[in-house]
Protein backbone atom coordinates (compact mmCIF):
# COMPACT_ATOMS: atom_id res chain seq x y z
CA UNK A 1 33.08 -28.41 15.26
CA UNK A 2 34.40 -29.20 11.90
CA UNK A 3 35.28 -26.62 8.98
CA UNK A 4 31.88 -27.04 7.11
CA UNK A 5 30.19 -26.36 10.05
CA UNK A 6 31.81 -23.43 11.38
CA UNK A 7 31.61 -21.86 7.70
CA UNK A 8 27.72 -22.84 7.60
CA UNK A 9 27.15 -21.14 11.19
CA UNK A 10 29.54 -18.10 10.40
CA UNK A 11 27.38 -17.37 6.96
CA UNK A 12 24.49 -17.80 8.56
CA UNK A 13 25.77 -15.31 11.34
CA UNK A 14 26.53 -13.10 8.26
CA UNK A 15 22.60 -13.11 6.87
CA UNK A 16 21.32 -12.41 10.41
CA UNK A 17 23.83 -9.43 10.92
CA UNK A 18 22.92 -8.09 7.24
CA UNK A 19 18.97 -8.72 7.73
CA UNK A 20 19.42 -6.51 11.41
CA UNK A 21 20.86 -3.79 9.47
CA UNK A 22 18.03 -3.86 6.62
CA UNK A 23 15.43 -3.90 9.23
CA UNK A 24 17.33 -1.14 11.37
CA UNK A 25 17.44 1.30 8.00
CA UNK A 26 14.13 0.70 6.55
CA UNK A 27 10.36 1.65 7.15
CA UNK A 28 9.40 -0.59 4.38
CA UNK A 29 8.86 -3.85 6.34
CA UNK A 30 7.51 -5.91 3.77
CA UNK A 31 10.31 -5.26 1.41
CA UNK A 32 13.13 -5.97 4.10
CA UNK A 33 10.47 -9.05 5.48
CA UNK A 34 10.81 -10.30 1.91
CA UNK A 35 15.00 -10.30 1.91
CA UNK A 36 14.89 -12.62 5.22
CA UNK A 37 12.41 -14.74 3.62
CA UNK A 38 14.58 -15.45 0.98
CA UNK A 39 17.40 -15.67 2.46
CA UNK A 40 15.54 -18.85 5.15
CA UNK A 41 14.47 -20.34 2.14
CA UNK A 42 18.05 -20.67 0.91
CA UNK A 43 19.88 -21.42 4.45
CA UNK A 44 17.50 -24.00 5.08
CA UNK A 45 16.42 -25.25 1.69
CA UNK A 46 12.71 -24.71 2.20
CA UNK A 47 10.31 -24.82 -0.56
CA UNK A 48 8.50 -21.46 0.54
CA UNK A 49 7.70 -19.27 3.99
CA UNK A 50 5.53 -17.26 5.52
CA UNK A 51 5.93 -14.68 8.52
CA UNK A 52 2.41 -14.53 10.21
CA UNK A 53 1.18 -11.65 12.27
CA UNK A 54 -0.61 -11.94 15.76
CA UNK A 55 -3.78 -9.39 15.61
CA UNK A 56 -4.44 -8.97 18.99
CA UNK A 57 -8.02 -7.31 18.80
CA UNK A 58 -8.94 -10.82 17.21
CA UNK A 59 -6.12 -13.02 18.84
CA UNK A 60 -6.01 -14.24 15.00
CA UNK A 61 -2.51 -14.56 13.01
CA UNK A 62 -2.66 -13.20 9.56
CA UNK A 63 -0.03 -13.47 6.89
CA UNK A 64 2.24 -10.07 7.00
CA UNK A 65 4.26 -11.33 3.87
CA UNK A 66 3.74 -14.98 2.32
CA UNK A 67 5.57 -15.98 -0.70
CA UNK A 68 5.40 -18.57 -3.43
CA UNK A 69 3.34 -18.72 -6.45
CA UNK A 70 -0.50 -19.48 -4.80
CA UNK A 71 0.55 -16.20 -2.42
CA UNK A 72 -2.17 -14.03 -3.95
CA UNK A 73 -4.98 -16.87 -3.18
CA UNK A 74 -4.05 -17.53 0.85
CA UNK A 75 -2.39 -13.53 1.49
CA UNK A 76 -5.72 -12.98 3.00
CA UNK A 77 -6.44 -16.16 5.15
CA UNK A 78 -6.32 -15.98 9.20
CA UNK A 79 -5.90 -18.31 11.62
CA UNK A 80 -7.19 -18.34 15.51
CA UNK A 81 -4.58 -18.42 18.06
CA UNK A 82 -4.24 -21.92 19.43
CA UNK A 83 -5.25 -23.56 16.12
CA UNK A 84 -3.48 -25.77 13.73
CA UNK A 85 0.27 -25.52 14.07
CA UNK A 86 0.59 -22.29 13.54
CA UNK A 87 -1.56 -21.09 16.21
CA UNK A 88 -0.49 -23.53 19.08
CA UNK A 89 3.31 -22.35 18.17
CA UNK A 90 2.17 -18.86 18.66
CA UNK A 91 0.19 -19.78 21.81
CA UNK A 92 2.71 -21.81 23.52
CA UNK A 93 5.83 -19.79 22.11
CA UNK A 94 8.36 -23.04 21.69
CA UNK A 95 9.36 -23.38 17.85
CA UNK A 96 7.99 -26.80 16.40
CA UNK A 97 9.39 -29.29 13.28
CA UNK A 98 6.41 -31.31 11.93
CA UNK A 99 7.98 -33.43 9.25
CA UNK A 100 4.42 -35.30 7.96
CA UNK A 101 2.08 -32.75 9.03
CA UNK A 102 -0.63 -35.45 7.55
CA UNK A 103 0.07 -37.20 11.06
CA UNK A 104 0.24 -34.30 12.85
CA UNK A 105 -4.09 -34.03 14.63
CA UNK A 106 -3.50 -30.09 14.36
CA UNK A 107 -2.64 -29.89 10.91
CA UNK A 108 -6.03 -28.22 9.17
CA UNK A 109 -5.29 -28.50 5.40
CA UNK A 110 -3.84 -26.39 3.04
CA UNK A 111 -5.49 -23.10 2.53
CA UNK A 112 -4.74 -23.06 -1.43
CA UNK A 113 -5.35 -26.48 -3.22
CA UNK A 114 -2.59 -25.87 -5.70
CA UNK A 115 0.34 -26.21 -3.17
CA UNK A 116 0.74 -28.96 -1.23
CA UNK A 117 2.23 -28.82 2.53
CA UNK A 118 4.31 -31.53 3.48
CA UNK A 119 6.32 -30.19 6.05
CA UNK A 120 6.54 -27.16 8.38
CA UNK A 121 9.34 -25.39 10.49
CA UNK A 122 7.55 -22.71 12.58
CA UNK A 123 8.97 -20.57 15.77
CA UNK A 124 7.57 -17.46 17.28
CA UNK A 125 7.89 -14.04 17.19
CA UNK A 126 8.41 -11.85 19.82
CA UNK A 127 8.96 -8.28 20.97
CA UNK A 128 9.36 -6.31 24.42
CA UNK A 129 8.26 -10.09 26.31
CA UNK A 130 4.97 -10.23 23.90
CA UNK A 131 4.24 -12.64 21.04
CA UNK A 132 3.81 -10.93 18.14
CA UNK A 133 3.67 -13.57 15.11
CA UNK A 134 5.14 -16.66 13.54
CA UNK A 135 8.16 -17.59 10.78
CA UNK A 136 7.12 -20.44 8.84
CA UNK A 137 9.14 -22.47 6.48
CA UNK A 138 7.35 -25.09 4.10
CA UNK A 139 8.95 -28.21 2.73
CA UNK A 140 12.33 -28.95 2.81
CA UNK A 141 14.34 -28.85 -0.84
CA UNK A 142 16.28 -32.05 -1.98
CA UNK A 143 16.51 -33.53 1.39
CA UNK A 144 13.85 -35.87 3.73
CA UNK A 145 13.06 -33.50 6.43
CA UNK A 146 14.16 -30.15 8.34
CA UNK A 147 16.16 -30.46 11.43
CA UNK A 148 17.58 -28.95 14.32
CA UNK A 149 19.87 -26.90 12.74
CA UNK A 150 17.55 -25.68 10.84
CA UNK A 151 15.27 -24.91 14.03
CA UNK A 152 18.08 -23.37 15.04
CA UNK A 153 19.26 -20.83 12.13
CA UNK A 154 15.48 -19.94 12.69
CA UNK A 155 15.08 -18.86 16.29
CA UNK A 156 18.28 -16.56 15.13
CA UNK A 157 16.35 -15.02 12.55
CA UNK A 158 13.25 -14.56 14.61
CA UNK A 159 15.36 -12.65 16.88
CA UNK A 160 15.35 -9.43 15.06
CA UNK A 161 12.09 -10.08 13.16
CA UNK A 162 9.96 -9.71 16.39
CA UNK A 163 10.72 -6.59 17.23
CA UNK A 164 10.73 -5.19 13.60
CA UNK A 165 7.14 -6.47 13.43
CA UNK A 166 6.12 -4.86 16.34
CA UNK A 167 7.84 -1.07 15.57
CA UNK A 168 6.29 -1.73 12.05
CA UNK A 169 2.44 -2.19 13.86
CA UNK A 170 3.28 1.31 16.40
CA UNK A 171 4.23 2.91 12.72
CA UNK A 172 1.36 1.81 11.46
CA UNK A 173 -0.93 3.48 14.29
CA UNK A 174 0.91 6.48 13.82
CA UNK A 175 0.95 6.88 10.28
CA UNK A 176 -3.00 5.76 10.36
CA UNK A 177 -3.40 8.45 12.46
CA UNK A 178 -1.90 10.81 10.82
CA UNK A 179 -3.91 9.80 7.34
CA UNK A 180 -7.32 10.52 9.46
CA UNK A 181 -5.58 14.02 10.28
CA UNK A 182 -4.88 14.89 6.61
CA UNK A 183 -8.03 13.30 5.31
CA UNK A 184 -9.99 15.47 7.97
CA UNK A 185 -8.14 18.75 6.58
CA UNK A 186 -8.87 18.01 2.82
CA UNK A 187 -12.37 17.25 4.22
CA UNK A 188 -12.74 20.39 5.80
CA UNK A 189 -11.84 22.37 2.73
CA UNK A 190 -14.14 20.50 0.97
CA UNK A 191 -16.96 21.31 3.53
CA UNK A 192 -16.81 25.09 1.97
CA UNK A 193 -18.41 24.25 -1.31
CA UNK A 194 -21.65 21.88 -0.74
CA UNK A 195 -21.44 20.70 -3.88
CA UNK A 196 -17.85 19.14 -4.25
CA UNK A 197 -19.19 16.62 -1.05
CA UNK A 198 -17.17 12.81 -1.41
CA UNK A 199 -14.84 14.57 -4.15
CA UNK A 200 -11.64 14.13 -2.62
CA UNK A 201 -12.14 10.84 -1.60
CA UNK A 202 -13.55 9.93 -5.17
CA UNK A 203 -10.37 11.52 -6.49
CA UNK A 204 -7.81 9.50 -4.43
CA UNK A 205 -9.74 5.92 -5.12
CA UNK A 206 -9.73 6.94 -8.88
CA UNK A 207 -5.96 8.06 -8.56
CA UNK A 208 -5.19 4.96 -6.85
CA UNK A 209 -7.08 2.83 -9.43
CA UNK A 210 -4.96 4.42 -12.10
CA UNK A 211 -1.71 4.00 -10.56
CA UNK A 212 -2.00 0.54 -9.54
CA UNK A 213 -3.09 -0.17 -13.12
CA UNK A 214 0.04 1.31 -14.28
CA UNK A 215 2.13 -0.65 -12.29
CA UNK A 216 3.31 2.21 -9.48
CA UNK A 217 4.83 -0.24 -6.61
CA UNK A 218 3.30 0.12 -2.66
CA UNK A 219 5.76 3.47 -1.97
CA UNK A 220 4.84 5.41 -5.13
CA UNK A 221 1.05 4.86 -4.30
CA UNK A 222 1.25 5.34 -0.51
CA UNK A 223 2.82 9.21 -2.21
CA UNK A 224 -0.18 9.17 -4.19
CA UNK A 225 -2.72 8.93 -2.00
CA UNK A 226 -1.37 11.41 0.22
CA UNK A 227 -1.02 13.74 -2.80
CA UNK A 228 -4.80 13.23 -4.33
CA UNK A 229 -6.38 13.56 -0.71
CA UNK A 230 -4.30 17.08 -0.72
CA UNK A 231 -4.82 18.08 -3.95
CA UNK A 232 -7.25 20.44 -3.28
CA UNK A 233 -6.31 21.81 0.22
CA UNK A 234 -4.94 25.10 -1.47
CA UNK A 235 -8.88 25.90 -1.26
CA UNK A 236 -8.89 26.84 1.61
CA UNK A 237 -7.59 30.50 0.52
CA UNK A 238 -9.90 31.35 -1.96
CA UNK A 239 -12.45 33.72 -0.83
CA UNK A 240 -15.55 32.44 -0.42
CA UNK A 241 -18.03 34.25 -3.03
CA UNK A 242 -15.75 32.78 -5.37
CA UNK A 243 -15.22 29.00 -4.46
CA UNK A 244 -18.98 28.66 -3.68
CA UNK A 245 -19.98 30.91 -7.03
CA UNK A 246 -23.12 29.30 -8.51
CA UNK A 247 -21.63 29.95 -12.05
CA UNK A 248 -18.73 29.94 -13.92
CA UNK A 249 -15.70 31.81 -12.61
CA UNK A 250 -14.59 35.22 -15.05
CA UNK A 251 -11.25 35.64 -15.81
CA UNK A 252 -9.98 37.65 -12.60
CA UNK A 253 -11.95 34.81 -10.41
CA UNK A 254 -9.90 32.27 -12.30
CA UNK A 255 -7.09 33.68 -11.81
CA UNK A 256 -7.96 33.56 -7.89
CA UNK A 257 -9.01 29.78 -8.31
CA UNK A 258 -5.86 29.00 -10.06
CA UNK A 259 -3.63 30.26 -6.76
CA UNK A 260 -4.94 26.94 -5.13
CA UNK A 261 -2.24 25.11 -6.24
CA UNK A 262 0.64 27.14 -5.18
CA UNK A 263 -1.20 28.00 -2.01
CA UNK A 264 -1.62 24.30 -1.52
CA UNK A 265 1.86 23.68 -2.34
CA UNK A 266 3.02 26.44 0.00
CA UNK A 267 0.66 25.51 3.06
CA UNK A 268 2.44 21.57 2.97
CA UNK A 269 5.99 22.64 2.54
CA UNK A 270 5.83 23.54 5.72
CA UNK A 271 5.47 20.37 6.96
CA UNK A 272 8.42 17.98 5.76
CA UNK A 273 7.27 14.21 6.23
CA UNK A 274 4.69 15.97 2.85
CA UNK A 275 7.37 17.24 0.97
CA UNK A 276 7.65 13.89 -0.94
CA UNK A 277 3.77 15.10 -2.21
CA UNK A 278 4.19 18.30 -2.88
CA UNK A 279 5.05 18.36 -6.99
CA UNK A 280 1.48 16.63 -6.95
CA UNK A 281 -0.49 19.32 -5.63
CA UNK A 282 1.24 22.02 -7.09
CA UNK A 283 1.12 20.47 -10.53
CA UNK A 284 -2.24 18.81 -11.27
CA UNK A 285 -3.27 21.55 -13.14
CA UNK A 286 -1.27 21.27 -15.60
CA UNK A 287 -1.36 20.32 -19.23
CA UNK A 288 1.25 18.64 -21.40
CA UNK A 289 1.15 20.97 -24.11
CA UNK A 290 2.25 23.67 -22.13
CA UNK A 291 -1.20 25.46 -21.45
CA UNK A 292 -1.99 24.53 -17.38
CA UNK A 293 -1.29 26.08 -14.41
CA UNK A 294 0.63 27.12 -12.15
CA UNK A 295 4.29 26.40 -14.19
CA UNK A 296 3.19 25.94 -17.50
CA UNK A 297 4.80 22.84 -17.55
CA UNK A 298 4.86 20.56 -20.81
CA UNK A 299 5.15 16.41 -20.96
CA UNK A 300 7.51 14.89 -19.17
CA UNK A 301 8.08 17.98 -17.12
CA UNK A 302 5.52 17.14 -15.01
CA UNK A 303 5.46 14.74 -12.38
CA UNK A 304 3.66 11.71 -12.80
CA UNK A 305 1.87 11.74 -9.51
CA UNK A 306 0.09 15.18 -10.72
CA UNK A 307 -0.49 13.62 -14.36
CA UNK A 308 -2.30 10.75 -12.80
CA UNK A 309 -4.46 12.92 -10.08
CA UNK A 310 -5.08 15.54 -13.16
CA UNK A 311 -7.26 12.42 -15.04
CA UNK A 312 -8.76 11.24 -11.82
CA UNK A 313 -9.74 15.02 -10.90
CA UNK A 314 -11.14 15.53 -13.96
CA UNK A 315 -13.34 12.47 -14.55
CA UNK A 316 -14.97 13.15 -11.31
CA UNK A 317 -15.21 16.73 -12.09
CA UNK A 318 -17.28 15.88 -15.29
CA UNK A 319 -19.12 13.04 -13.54
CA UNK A 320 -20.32 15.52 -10.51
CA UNK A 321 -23.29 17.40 -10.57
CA UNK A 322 -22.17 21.75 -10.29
CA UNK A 323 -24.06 24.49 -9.40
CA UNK A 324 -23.75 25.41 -13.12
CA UNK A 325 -24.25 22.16 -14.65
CA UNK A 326 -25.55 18.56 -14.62
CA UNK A 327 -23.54 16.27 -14.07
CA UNK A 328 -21.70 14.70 -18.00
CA UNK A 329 -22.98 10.88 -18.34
CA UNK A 330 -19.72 8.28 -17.70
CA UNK A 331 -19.31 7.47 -21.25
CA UNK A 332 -18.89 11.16 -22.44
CA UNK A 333 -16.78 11.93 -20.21
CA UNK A 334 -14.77 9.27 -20.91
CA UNK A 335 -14.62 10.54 -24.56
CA UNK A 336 -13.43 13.50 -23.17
CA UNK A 337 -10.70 12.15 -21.12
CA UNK A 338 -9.51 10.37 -24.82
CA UNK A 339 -10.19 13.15 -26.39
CA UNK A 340 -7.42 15.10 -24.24
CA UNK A 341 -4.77 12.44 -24.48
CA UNK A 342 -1.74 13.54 -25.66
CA UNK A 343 -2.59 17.55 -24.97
CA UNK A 344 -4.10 17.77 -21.71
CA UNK A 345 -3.66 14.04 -20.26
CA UNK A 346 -0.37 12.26 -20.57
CA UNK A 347 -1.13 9.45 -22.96
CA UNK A 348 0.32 6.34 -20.64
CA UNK A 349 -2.12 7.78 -17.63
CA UNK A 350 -5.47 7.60 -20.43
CA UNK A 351 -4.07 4.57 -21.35
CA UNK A 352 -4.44 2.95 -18.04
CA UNK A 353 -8.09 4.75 -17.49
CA UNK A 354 -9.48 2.74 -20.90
CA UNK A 355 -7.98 -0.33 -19.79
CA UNK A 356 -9.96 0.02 -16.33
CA UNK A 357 -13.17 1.54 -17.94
CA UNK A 358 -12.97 -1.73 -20.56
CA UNK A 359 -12.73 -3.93 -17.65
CA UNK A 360 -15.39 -2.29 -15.92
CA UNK A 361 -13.27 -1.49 -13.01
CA UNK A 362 -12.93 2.39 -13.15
CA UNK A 363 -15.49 1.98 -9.92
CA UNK A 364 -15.85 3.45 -6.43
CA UNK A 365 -16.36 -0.44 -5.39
CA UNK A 366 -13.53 -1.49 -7.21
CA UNK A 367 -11.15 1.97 -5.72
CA UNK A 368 -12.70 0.60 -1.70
CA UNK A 369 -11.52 -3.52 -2.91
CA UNK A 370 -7.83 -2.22 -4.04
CA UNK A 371 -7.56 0.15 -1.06
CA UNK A 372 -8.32 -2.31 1.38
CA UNK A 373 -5.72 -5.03 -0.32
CA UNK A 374 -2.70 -2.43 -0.43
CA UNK A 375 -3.60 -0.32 2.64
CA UNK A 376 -5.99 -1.79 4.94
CA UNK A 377 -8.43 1.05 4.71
CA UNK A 378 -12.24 1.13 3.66
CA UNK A 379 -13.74 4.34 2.02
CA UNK A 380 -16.54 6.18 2.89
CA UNK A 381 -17.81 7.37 -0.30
């Protein structure tokens, strides 16, 4: 083996032992999915990649991450196992290098019209025996075609990749799991007052809606979500002849009403994977000009997570029919939410709620479309 060699084979030895740590110190599988990407890209000079995802209810591969600049357009595309050359290298297991995939009878077309596929690297992914998905690499860079070497480099990284894939789909059971669980709790605090019914999920598609508009990455609105289902589950102390009052609340009932937030705060503390949520709950009563509840917090002071939730709970407050009250129409309630900017709602929050009402997307339809892209869920409201 000459010198270039062994330095090529030790560095890439280097990115597989770095890429094992990532994946052994991170939940965040995309993220860490995303760093080996790169880093086959640049080992083997390929154009773009993919790592694809058996489903096994479906026995259809799905992308898990996909990267290049017509992502967005193919992220949701699936493929049946045994079809094209994706599938059969899935099916049979043995890593394949189709150089013209024109020639190749299996090849089935690009699924975006704005790249172009002239070659593929693929080799499977497996865990505990079991295939689990493939790593694709897409058109070698300044060079005719991939080879074995870079087949190779490949079946090294798909070593750790497999089973990283597969601990990420048993997290993903677990954490779905526990979701349903903590959905089911807000819901059952809701259940007290008939006339809240689909509130809390109303809230946490609006609070999504708004946080994705401002930019919040996949982390900070996983945190969200959690904290607007909870939001409310302080409720579930306040007597009942005052959360179900058919009129407004006097000022020692308020003051009763107003303990939701520490109670809330208080009842999840207990439980520490929700301590990441908690300043949410406890603070999406308050104001930025110092007059809300429970802290009397001002601006910045408060988190954002509760300054997002306290627009979302709001606007569906106003825009839900109370005991006491019809229900405001959309666009003066809206006018109220301006109104408030700057005093009551942080001003970057309001900011992102015009932009979505201008674009017609401050929506229960539009809350179910971005929940399903960033979490794989569907709404019932």
């Amino acid at each position: 083996m000459d010198t270039d060699s062994a330095d090529q084979r030790l560095a890439d030895y280097q990115s597989l032992l770095e890429i094992g740590v990532e994946l052994a110190g991170s939940l965040d599988l995309n993220r860490v999915l995303e760093l080996a990407l790169d880093r086959a890209e640049k080992l083997c000079r390929a154009e773009t990649s993919s790592v694809w995802q058996l489903d096994e209810s479906s026995s259809e591969l799905y992308f898990r991450v996909v990267r290049g600049r017509v992502a967005g357009d193919i992220r949701h595309q699936r493929v049946k196992l045994g079809e094209g050359i994706v599938g059969r290298v899935a099916q049979s297991g043995e890593g394949e290098i189709v150089n013209d995939v024109r020639s190749d009878p299996r090849w089935r077309g690009d699924l975006a019209s704005a790249f172009q596929t002239r070659a593929i690297l693929a080799v499977p992914l497996r865990a505990r025996g079991r295939r689990v998905g493939v790593l694709q690499l897409l058109n070698p860079i300044d060079k005719e075609s991939f080879d074995l070497e870079d087949l190779e480099r490949m079946r090294l990284f798909a070593a750790p990749l497999g089973p990283a894939i597969d601990n990420a789909r048993l997290y993903t059971a677990l954490k779905s799991l526990y979701l349903d669980t903590v959905t089911a709790l807000a819901e059952a605090v809701e259940k007290r007052d008939p006339y809240t019914g689909g509130h809390v999920r109303r809230v946490v598609l609006y609070s999504v809606l708004l946080g994705h508009e401002m930019g919040l990455d996949y982390a900070d609105l996983d945190r969200l979500r959690i904290a607007s289902t909870l939001h409310d589950v302080g409720k579930i102390a306040v007597p009942d002849e005052v959360l179900r009052k058919p009129a407004p609340l006097d000022d020692n009932e308020y003051s009763i009403m107003k303990r939701h937030t520490i109670d809330g705060a208080e009842i999840l503390s207990r439980i520490p994977e929700l301590r990441d949520i908690l300043p949410g709950v406890r603070s999406h009563h308050e104001r930025l000009d110092g007059e809300g509840y429970p802290d009397g917090l001002r601006e910045e002071e408060i988190p954002l997570n509760a300054r997002i939730i306290a627009v979302a709970d709001t606007y569906d407050a106003m825009t839900s029919t109370r005991p006491y009250r019809k229900a405001l129409e959309h666009d003066v309630a809206v006018a109220e939410i301006r109104r408030g900017s700057g005093t009551q709602f942080c001003p970057r929050v309001v900011a992102a709620f015009e932009s979505l009402v201008a674009n017609g997307e401050l929506t229960v339809e539009t809350g179910r479309a971005v929940m399903a892209r960033l979490f794989g869920e569907t709404s019932q409201v």
